[in-house]
N, C-alpha and C. Protein backbone atom coordinates (compact mmCIF):
# COMPACT_ATOMS: atom_id res chain seq x y z
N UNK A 1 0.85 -1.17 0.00
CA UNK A 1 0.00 0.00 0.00
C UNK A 1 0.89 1.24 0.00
N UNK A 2 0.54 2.51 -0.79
CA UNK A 2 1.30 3.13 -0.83
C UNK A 2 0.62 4.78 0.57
N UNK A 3 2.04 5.61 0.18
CA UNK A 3 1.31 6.30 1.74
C UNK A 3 0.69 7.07 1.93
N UNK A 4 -0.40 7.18 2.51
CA UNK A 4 -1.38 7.90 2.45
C UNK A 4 -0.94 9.26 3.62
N UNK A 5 -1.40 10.24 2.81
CA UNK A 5 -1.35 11.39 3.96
C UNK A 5 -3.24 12.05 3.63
N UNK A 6 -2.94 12.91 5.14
CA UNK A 6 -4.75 13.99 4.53
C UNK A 6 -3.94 15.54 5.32
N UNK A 7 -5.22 16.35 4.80
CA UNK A 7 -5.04 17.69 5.46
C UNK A 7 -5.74 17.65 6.92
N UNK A 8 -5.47 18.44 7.63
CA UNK A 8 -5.81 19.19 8.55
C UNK A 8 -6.09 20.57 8.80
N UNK A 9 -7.27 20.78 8.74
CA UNK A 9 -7.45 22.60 9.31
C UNK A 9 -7.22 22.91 10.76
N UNK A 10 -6.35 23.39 11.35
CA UNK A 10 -6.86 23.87 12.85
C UNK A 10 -6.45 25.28 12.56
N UNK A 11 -7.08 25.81 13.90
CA UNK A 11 -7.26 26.91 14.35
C UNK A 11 -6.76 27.26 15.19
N UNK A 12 -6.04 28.58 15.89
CA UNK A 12 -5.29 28.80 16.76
C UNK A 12 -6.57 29.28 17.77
N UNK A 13 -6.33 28.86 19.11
CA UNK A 13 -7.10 28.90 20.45
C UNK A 13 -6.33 29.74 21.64
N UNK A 14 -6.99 30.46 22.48
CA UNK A 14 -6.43 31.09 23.37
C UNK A 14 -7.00 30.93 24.78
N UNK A 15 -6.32 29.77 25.43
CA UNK A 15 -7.22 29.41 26.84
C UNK A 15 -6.92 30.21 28.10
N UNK A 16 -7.85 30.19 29.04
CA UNK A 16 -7.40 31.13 30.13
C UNK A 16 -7.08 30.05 31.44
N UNK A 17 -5.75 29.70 31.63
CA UNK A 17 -5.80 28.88 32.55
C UNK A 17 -5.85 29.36 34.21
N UNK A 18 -6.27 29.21 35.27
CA UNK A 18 -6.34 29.65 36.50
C UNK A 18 -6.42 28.76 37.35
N UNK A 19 -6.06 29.26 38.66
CA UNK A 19 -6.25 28.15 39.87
C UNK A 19 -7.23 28.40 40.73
N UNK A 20 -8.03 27.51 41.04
CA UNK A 20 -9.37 27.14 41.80
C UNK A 20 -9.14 27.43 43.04
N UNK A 21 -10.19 28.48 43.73
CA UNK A 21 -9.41 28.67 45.25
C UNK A 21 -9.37 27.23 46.10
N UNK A 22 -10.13 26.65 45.43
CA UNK A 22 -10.71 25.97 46.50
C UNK A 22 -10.12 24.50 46.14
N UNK A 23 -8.95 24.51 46.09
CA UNK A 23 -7.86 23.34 45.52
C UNK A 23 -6.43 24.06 45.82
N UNK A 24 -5.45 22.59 45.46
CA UNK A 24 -4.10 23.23 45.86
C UNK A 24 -3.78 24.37 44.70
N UNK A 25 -2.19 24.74 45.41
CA UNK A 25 -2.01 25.63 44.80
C UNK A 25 -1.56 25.55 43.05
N UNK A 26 -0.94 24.20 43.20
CA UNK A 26 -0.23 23.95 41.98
C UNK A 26 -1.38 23.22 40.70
N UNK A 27 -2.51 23.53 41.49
CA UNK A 27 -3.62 23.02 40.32
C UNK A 27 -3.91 24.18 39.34
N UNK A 28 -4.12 24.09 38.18
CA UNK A 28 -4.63 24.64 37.32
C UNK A 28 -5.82 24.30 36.28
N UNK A 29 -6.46 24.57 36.13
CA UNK A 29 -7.96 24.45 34.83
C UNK A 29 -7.96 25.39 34.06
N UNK A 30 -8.82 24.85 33.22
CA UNK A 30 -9.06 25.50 31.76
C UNK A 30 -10.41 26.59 32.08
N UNK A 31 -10.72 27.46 32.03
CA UNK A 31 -11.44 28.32 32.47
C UNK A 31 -12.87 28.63 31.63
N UNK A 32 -11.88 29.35 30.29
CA UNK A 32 -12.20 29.61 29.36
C UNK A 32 -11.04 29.54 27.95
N UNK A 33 -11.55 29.30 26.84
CA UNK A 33 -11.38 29.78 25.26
C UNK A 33 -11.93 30.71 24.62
N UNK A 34 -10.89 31.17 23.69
CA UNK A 34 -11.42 32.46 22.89
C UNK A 34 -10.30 32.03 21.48
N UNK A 35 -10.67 32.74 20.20
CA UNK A 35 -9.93 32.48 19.19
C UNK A 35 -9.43 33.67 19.00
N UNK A 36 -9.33 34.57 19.83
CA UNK A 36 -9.09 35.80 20.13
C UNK A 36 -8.52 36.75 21.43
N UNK A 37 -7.10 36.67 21.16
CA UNK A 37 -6.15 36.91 23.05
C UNK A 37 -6.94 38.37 23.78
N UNK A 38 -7.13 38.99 22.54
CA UNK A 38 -7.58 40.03 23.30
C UNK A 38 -8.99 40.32 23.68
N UNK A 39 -9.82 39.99 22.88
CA UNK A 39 -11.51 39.39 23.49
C UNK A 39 -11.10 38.20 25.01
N UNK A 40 -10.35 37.52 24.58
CA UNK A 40 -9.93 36.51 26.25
C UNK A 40 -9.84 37.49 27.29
N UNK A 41 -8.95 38.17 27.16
CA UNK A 41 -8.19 39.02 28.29
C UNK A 41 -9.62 40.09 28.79
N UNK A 42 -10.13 40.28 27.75
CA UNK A 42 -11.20 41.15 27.56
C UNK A 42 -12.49 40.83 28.58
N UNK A 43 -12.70 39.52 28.11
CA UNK A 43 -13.79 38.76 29.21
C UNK A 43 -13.51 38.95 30.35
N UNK A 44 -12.55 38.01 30.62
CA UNK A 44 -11.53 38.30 32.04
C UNK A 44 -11.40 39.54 32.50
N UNK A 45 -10.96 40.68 32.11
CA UNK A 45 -10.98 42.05 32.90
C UNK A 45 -12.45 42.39 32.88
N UNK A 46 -13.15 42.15 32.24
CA UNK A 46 -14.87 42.46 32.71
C UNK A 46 -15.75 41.90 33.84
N UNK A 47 -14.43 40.71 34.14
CA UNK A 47 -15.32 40.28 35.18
C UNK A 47 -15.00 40.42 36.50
N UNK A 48 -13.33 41.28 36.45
CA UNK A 48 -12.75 41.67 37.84
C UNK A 48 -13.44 42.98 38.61
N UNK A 49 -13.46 42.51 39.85
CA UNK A 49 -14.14 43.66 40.90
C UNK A 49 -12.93 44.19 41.82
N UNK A 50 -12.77 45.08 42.41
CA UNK A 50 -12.52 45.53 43.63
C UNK A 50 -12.48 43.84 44.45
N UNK A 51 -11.36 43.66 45.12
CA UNK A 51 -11.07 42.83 46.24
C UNK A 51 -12.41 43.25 47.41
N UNK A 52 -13.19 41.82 47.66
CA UNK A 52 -13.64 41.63 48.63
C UNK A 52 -13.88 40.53 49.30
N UNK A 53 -14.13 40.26 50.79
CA UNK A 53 -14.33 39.17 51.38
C UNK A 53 -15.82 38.61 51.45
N UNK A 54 -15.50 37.41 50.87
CA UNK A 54 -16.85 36.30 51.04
C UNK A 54 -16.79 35.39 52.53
N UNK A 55 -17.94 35.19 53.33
CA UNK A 55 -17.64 33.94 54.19
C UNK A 55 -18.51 32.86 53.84
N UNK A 56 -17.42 31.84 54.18
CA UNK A 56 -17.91 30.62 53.53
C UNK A 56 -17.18 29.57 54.68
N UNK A 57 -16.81 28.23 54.54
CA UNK A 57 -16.10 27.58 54.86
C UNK A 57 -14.98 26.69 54.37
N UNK A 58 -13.82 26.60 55.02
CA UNK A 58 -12.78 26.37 54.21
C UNK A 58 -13.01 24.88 54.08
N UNK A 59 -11.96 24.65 52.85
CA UNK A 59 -12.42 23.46 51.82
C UNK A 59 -11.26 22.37 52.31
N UNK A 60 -10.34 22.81 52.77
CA UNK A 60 -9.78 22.27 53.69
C UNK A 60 -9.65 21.60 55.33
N UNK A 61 -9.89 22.67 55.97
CA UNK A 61 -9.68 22.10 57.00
C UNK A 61 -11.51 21.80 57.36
N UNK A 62 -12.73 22.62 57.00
CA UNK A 62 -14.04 22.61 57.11
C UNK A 62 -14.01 23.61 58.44
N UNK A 63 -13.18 24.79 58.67
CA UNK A 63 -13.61 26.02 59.04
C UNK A 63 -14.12 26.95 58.66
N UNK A 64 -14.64 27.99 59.45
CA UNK A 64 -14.91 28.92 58.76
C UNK A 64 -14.16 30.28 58.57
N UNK A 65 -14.32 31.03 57.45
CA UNK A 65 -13.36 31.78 56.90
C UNK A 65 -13.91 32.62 55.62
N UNK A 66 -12.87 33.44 55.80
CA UNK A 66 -13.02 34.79 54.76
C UNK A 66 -12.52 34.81 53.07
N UNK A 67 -12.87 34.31 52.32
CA UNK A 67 -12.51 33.84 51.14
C UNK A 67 -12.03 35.41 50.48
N UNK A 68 -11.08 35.88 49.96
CA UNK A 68 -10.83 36.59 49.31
C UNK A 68 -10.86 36.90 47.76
N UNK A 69 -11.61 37.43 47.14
CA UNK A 69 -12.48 37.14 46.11
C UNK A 69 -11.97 38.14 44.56
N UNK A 70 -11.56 38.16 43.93
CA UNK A 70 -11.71 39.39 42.95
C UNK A 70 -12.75 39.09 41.68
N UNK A 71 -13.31 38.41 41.57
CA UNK A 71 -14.19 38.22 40.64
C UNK A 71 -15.37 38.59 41.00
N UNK A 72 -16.71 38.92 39.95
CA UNK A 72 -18.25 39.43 40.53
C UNK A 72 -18.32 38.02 41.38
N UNK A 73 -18.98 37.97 42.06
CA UNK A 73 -19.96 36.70 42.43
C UNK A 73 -20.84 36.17 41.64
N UNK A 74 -20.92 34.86 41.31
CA UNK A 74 -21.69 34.07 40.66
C UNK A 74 -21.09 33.98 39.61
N UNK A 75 -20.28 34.91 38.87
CA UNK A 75 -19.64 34.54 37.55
C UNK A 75 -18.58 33.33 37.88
N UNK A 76 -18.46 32.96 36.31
CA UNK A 76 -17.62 31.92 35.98
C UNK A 76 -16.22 31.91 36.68
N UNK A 77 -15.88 33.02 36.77
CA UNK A 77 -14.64 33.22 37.53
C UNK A 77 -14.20 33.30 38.82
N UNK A 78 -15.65 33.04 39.73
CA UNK A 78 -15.99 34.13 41.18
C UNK A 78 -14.68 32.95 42.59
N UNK A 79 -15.10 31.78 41.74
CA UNK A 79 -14.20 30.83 42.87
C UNK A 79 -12.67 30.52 42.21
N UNK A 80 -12.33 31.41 41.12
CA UNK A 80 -10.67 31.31 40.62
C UNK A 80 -9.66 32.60 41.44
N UNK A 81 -8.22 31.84 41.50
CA UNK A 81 -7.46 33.07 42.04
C UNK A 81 -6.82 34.27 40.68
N UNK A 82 -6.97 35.16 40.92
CA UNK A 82 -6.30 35.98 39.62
C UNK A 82 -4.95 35.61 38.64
N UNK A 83 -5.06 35.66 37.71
CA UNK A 83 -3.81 35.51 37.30
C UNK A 83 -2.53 37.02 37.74
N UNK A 84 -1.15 36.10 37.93
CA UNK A 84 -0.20 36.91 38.39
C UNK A 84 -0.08 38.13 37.29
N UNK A 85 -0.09 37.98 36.12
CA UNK A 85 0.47 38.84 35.12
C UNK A 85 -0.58 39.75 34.96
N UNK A 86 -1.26 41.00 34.21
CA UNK A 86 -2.47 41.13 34.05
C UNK A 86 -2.54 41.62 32.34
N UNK A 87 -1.46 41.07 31.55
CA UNK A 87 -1.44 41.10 30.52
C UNK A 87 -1.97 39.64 30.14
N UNK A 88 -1.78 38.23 30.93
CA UNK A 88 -2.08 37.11 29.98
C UNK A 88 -0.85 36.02 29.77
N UNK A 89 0.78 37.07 30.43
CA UNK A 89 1.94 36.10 30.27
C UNK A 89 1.39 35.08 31.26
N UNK A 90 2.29 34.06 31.33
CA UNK A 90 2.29 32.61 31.95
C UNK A 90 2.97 32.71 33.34
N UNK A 91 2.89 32.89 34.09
CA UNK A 91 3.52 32.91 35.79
C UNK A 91 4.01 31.14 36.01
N UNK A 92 5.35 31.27 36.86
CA UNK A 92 5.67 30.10 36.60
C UNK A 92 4.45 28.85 37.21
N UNK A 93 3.54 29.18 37.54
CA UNK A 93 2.91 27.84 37.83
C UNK A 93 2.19 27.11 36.38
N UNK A 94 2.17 28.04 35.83
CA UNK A 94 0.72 28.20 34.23
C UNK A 94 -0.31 28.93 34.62
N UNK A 95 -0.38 29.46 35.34
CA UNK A 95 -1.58 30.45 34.72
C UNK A 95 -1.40 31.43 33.89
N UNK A 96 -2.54 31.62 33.85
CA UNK A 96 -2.31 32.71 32.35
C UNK A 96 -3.19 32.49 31.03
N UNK A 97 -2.70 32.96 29.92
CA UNK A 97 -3.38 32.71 28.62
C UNK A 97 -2.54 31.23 27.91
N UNK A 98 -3.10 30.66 27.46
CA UNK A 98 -1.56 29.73 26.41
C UNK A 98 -2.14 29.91 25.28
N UNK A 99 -1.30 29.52 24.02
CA UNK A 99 -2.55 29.26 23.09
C UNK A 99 -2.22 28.03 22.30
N UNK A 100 -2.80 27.17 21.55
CA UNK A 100 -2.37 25.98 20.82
C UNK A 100 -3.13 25.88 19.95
N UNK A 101 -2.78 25.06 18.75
CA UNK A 101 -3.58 24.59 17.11
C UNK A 101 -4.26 23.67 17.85
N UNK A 102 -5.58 24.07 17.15
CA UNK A 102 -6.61 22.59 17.33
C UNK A 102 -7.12 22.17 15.94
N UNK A 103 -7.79 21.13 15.75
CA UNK A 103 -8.85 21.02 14.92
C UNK A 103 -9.84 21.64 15.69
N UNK A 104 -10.93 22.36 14.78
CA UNK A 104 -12.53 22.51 15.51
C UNK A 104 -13.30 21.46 15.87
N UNK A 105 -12.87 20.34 15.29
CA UNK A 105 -13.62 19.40 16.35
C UNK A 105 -13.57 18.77 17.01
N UNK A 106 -11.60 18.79 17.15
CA UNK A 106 -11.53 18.09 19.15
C UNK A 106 -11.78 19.53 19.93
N UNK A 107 -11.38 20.85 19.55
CA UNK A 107 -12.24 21.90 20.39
C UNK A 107 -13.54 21.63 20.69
N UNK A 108 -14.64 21.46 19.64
CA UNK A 108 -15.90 21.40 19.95
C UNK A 108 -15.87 19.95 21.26
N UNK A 109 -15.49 18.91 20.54
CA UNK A 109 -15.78 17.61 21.64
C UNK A 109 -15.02 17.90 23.00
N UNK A 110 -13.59 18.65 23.21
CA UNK A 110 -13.29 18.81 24.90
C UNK A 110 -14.29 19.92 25.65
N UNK A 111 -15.14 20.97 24.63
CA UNK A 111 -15.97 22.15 25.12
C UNK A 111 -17.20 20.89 25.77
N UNK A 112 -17.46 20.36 24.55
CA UNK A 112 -18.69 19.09 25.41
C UNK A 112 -18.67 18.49 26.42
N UNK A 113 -17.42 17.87 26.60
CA UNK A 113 -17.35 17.17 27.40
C UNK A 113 -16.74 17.66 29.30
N UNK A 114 -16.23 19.33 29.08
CA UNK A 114 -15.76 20.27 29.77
C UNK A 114 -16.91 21.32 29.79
N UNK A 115 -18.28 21.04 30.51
CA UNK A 115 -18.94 22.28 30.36
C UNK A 115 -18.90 23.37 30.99
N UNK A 116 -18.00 23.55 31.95
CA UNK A 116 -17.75 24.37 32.77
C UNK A 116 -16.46 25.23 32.21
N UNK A 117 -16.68 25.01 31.01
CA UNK A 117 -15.19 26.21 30.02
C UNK A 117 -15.84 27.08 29.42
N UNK A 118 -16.28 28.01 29.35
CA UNK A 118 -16.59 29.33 28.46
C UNK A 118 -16.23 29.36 27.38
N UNK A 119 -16.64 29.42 26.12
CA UNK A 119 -16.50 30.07 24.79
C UNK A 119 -16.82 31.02 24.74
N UNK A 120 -15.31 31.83 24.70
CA UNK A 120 -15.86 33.26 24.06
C UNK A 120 -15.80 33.86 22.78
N UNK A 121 -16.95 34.22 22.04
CA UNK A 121 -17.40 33.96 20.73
C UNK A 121 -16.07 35.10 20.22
């Protein structure tokens, strides 16, 4: 048989990675995507507030405590810690923006199967 090749289309992606307060430190998730760094960054600064304290109980030990918050409440972002940079560079843990080639349809199938990631159009 002789060798077969095919094309591929992908698309360049721009994810917002962050850490979950409410996990260790060295964890990171996928937040959100955008096909666009600066609509990303864009979302993200729309959804920062003024520093304030939430009480809740800690996820750790099951005390109670003052969660320190910069996101609105209830948004997608409200239980992530900020990223270090506020441009989008990568701080040495990974947070930040990254970006990588996909096909659109392992994007579409990890958005499915990850519903808690934002597309931002």
């Amino acid at each position: 048989m002789a060798k077969q090749t095919r094309t591929l289309t992908q698309v360049l992606v721009f994810k917002l990675v962050l850490n979950p307060m409410r996990d260790r430190t060295e964890t990171q998730r996928i937040v959100a995507v955008a096909y666009e760094w600066e609509k990303l960054l864009d979302w993200y600064n729309g959804l920062k507030v003024e520093p304030y304290q939430d009480p809740g109980i800690n996820s750790f030990s099951g005390q109670p405590t003052n969660w320190g918050k910069t996101f609105q409440k209830g948004s997608s972002l409200e239980w992530y810690n900020p990223m270090h940079f506020s441009d989008g560079r990568l701080d040495r843990h990974g947070d930040g923006i990254h970006q990588e080639w996909v096909t659109e349809q392992d994007l579409q199938q990890h958005l499915s199967h990850t519903p808690s990631i934002v597309l931002i159009p």
